[in-house]
C-alpha atoms as a PDB file:
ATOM      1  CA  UNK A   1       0.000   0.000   0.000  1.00  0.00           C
ATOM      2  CA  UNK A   2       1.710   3.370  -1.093  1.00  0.00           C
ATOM      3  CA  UNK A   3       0.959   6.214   1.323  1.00  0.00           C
ATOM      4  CA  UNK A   4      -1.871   8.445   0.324  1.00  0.00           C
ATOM      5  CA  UNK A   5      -1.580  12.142  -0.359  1.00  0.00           C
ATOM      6  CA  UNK A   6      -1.452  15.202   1.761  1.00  0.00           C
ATOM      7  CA  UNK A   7      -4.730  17.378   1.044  1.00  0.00           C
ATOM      8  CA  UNK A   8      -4.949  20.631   2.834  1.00  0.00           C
ATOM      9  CA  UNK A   9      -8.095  22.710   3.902  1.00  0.00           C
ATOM     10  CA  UNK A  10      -8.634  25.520   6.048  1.00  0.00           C
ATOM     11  CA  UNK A  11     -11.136  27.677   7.595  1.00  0.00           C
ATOM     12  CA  UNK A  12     -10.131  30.418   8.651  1.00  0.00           C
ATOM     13  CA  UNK A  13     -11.534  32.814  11.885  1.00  0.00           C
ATOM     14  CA  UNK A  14     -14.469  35.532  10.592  1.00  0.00           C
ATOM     15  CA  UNK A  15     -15.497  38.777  12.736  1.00  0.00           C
ATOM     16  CA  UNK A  16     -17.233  37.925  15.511  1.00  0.00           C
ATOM     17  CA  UNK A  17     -15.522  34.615  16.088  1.00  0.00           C
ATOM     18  CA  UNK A  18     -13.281  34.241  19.528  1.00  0.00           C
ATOM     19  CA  UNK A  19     -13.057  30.868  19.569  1.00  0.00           C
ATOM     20  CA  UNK A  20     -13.984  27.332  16.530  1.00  0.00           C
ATOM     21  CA  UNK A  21     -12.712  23.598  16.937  1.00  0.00           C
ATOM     22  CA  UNK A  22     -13.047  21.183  14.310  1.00  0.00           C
ATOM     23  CA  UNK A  23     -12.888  17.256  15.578  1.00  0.00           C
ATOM     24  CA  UNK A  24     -13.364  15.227  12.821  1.00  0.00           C
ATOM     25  CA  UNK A  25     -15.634  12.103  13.169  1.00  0.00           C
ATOM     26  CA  UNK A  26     -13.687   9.229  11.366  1.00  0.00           C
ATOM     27  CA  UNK A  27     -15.386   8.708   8.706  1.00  0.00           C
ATOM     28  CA  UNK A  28     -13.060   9.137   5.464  1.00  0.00           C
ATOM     29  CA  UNK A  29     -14.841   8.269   2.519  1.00  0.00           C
ATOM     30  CA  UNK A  30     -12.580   7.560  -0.469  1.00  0.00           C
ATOM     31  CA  UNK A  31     -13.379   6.263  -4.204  1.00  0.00           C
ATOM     32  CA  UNK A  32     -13.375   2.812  -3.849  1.00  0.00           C
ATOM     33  CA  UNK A  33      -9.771   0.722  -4.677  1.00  0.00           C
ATOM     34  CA  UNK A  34      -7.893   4.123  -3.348  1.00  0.00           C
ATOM     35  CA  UNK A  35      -6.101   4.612  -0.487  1.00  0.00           C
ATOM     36  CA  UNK A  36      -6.685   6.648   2.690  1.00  0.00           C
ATOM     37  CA  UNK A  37      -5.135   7.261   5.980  1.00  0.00           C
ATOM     38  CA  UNK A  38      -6.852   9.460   8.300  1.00  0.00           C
ATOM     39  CA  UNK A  39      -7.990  13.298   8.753  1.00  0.00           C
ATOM     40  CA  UNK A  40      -5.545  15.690  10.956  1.00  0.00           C
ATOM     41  CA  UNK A  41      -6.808  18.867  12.050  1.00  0.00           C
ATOM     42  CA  UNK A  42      -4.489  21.637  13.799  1.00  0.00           C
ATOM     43  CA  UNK A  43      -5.287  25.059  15.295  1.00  0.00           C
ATOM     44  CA  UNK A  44      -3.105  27.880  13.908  1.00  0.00           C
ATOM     45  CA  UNK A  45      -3.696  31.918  14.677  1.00  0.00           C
ATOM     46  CA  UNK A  46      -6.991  32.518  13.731  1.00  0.00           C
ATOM     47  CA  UNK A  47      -7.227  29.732  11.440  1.00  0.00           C
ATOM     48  CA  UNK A  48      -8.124  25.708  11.819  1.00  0.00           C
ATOM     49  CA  UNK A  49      -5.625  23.414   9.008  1.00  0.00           C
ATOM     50  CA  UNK A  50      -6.847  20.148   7.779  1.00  0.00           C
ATOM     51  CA  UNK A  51      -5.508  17.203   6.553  1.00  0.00           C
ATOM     52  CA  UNK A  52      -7.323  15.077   4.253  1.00  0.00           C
ATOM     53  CA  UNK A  53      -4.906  12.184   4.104  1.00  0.00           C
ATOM     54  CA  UNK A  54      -6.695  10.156   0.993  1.00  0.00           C
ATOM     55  CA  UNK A  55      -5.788   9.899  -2.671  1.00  0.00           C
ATOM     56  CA  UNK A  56      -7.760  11.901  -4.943  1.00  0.00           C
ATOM     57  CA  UNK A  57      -9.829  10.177  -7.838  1.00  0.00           C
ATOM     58  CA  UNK A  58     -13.340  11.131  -8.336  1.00  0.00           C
ATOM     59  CA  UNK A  59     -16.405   9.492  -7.841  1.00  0.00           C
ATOM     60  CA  UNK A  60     -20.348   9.329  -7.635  1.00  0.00           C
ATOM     61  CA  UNK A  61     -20.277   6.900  -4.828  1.00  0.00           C
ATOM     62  CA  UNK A  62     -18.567   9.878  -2.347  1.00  0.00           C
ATOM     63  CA  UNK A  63     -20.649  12.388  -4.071  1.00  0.00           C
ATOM     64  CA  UNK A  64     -23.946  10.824  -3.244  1.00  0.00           C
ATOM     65  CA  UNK A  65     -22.569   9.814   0.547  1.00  0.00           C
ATOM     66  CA  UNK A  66     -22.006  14.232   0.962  1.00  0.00           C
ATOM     67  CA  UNK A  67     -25.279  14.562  -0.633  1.00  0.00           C
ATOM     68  CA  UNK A  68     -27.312  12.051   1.579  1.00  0.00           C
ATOM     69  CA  UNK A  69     -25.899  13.528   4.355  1.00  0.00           C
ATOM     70  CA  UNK A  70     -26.851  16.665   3.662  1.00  0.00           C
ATOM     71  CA  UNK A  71     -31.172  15.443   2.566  1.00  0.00           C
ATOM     72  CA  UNK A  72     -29.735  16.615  -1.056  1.00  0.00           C
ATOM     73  CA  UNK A  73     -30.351  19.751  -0.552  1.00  0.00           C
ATOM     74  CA  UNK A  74     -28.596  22.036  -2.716  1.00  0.00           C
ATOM     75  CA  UNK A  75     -29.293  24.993   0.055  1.00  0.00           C
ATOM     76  CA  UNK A  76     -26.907  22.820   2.627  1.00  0.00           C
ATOM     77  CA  UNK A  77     -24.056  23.194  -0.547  1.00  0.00           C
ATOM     78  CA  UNK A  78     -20.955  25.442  -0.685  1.00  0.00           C
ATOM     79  CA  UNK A  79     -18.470  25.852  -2.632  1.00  0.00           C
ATOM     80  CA  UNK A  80     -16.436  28.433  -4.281  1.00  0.00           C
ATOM     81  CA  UNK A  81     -18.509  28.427  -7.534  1.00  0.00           C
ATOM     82  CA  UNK A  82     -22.093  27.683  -5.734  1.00  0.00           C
ATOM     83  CA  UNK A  83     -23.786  29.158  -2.699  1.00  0.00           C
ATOM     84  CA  UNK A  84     -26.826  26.976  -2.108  1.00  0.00           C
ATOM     85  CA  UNK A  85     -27.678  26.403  -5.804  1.00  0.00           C
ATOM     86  CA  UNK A  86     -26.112  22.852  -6.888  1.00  0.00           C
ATOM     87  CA  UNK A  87     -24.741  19.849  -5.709  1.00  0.00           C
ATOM     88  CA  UNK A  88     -21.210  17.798  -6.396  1.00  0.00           C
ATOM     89  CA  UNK A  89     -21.600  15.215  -9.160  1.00  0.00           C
ATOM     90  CA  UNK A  90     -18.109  13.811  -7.930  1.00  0.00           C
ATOM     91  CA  UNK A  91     -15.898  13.754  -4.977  1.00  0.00           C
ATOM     92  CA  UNK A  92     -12.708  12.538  -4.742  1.00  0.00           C
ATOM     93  CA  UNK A  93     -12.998  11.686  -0.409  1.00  0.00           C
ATOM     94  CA  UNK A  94     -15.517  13.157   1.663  1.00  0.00           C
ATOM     95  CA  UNK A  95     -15.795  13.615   5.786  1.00  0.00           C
ATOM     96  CA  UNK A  96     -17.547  14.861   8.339  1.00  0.00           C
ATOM     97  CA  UNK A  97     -16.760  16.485  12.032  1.00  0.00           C
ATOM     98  CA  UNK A  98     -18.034  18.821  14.471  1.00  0.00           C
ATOM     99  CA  UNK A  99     -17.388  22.243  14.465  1.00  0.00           C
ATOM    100  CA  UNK A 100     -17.675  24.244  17.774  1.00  0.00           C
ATOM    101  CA  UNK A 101     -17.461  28.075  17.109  1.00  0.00           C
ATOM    102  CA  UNK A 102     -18.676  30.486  19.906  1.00  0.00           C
ATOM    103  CA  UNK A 103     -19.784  27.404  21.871  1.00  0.00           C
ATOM    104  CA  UNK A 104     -22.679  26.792  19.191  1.00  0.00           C
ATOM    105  CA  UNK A 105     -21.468  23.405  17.536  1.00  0.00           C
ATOM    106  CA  UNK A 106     -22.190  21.894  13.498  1.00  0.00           C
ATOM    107  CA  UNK A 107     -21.529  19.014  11.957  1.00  0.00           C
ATOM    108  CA  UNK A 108     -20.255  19.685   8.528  1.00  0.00           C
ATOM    109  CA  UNK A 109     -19.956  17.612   5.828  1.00  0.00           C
ATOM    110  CA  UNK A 110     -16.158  18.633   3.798  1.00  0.00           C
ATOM    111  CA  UNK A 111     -15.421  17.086   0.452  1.00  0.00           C
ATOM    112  CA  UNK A 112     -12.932  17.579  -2.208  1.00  0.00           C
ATOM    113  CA  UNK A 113     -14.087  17.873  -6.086  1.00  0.00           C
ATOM    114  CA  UNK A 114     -13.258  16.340  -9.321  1.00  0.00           C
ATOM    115  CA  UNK A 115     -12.609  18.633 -11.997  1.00  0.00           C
ATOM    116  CA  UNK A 116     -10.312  20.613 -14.181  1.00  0.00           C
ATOM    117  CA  UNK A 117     -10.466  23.838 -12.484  1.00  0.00           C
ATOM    118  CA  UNK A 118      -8.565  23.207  -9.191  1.00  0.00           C
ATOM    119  CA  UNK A 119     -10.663  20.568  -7.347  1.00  0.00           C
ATOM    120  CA  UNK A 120     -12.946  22.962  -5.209  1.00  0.00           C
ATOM    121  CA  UNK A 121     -13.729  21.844  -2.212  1.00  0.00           C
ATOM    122  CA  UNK A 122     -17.371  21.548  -0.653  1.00  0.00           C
ATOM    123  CA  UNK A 123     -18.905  22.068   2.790  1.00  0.00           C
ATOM    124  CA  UNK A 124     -22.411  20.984   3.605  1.00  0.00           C
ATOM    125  CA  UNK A 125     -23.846  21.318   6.626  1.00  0.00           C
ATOM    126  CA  UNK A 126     -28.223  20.438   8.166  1.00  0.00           C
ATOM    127  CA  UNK A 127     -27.817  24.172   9.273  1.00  0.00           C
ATOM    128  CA  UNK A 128     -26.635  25.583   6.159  1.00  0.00           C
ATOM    129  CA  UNK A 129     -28.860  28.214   4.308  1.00  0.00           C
ATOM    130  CA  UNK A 130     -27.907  29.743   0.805  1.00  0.00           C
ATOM    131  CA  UNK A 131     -24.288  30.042   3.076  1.00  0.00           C
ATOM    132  CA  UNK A 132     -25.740  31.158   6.219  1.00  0.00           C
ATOM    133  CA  UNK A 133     -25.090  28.783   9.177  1.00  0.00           C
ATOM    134  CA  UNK A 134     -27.520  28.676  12.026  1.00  0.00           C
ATOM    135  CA  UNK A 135     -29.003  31.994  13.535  1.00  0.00           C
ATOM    136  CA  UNK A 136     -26.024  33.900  12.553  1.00  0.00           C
ATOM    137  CA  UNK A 137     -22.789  32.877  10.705  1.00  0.00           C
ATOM    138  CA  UNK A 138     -22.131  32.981   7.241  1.00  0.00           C
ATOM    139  CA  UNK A 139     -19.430  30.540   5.600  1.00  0.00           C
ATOM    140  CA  UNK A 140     -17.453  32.098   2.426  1.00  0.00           C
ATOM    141  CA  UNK A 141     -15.279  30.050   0.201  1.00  0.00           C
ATOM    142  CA  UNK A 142     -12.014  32.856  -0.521  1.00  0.00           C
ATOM    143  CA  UNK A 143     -10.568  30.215  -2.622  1.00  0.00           C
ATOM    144  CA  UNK A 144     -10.756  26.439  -3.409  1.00  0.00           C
ATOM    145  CA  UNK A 145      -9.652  25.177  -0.298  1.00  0.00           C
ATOM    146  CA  UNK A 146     -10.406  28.030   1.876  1.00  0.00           C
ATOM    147  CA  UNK A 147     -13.246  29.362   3.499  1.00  0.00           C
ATOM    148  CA  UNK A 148     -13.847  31.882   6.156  1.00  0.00           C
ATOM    149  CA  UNK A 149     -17.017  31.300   9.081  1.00  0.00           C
ATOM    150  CA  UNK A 150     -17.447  34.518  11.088  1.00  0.00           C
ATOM    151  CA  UNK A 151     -21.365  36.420  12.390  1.00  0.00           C
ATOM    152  CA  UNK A 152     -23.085  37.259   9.126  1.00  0.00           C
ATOM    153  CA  UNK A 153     -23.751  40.698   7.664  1.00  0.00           C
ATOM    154  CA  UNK A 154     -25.164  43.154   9.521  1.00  0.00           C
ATOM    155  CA  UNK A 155     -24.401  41.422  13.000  1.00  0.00           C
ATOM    156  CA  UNK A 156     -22.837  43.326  16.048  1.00  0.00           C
ATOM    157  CA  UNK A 157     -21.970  43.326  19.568  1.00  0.00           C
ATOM    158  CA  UNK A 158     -24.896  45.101  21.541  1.00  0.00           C
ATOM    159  CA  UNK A 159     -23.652  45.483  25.045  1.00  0.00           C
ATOM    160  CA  UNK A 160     -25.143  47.325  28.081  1.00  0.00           C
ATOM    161  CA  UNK A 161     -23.339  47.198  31.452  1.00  0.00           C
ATOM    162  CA  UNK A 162     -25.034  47.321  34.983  1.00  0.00           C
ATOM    163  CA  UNK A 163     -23.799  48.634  37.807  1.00  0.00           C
ATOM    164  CA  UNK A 164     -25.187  48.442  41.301  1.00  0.00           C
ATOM    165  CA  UNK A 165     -25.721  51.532  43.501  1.00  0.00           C
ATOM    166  CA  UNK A 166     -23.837  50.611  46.537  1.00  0.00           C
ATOM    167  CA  UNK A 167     -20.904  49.394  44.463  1.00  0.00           C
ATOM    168  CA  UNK A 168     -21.535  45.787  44.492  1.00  0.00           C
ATOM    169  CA  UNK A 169     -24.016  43.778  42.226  1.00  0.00           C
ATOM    170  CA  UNK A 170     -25.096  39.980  42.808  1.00  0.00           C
ATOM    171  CA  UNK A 171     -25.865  37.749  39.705  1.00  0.00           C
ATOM    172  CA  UNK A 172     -27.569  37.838  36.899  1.00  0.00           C
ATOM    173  CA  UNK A 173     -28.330  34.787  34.929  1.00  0.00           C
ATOM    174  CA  UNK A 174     -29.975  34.789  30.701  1.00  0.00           C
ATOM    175  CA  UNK A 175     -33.128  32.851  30.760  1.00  0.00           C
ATOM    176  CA  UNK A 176     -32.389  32.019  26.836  1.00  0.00           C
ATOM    177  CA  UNK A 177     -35.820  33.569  25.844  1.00  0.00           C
ATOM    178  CA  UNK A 178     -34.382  36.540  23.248  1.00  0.00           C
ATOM    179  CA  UNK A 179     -37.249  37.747  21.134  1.00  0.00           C
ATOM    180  CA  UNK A 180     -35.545  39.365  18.035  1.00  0.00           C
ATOM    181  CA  UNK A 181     -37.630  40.558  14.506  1.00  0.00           C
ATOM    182  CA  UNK A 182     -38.189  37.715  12.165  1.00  0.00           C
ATOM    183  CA  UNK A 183     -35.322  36.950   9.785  1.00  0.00           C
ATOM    184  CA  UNK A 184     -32.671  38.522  11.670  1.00  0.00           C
ATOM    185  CA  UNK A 185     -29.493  37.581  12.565  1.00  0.00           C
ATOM    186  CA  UNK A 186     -28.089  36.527  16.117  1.00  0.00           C
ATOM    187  CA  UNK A 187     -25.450  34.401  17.556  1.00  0.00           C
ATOM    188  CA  UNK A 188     -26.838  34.888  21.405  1.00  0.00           C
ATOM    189  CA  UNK A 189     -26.173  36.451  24.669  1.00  0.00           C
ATOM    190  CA  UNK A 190     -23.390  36.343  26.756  1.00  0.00           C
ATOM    191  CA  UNK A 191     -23.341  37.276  30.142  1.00  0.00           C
ATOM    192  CA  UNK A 192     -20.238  38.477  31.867  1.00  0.00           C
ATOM    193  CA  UNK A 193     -20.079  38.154  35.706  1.00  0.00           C
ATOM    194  CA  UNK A 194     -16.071  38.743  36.419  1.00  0.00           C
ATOM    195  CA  UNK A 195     -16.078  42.178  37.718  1.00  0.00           C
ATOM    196  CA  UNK A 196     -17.455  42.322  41.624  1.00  0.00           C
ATOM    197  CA  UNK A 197     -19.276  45.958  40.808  1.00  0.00           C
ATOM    198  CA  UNK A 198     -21.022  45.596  37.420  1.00  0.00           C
ATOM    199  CA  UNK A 199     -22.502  42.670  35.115  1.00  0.00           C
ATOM    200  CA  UNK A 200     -21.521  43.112  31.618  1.00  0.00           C
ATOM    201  CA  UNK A 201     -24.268  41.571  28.771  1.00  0.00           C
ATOM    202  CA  UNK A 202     -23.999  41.625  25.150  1.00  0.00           C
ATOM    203  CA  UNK A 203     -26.565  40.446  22.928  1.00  0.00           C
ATOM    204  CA  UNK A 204     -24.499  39.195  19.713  1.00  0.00           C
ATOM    205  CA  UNK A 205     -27.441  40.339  16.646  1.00  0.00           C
ATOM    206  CA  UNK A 206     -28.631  42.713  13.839  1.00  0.00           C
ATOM    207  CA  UNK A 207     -30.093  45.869  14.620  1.00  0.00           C
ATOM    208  CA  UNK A 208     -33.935  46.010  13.377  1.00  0.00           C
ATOM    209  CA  UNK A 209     -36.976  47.167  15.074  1.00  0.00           C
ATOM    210  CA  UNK A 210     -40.354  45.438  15.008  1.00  0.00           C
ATOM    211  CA  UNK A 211     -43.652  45.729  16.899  1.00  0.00           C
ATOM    212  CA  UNK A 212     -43.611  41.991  17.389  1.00  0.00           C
ATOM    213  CA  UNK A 213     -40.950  42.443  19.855  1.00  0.00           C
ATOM    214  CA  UNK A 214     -41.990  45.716  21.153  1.00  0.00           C
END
């Protein structure tokens, strides 16, 4: 057995992001007859590295084992040349793993393509939108083996502090019930609880009224 090739992918950190692990799930699907060794992930500055250890020759049969995964749903589908409009015909290996960014956690779906133009990779993901990832992140391919995950447009840090009147404030705990307008972005609410005379929260979302929530 000849040792299969080195296959690099990264994802790099997007505004809004302080901290993203990928583990990947052991599941390295390769075109059958070709060899594979396993998936190594490492956490540079700002920026998770992957290592797709698998030789690379297309094939339906990893194609359709991204698309299952993802219901075939073209929506779940990025890649540099297709935000939520099309599917892989071909893969040439295909894996999954969890990624934990913020504390919110994904499984995606990452697969290499098969074609002249530079083998573009793919990520699908159950909570992938036309590129926007649950509530509020949006994934961008830069290039064919590199995409960015950060808060999606329009999303901010909304942060109001309270202080107590004698100097000292007890706790303060988020009862996760944040109305926000339809459609809007939001990554959540963080409470911060280090500092003995005020209580720091920040509501991570777009800006945009509505009498719904008023």
């Amino acid at each position: 057995m000849s040792s299969p090739d080195d296959n690099y992918f990264y994802i790099n950190f997007g505004n809004g992001v302080s901290s993203m692990t990928f583990t990947y799930n052991n599941d390295l699907q390769v075109t059958s007859g070709e060899d594979k060794g396993s998936v190594v992930v490492t956490v540079e500055t700002n920026q998770i590295k992957i290592d797709a250890q698998a030789d690379r020759k297309g094939s339906t049969s990893v194609a359709d084992w991204f698309n299952n995964n993802i219901a075939n749903q073209a929506s779940h589908a990025v890649t540099i040349t297709a935000i939520g409009d099309d599917l892989p015909e071909e893969l040439n290996f295909a894996f999954s793993g969890t990624l934990n960014i913020n504390g919110d956690q994904y499984t995606l779906y990452i697969g290499q393509g098969h074609n002249l133009g530079g083998n573009p990779w793919w990520i699908g993901c159950n909570n992938l939108d036309d590129g926007l990832l649950g509530t509020g992140y949006q994934v961008v391919m830069t290039s064919n083996a590199t995409c960015t995950i950060g808060w999606a447009s329009g999303v901010s840090a909304n942060t109001v502090s309270l202080t107590g009147a004698s100097g000292m404030i007890t706790a303060i705990s988020y009862n996760n019930d944040l109305h926000i307008t339809d459609d809007v972005p939001y990554t959540g609410v963080s409470v911060d609880t280090s500092s003995f005379t005020n209580i720091i929260i920040t509501v991570d979302a777009d800006r945009k009224a509505s009498t719904d929530v008023a």
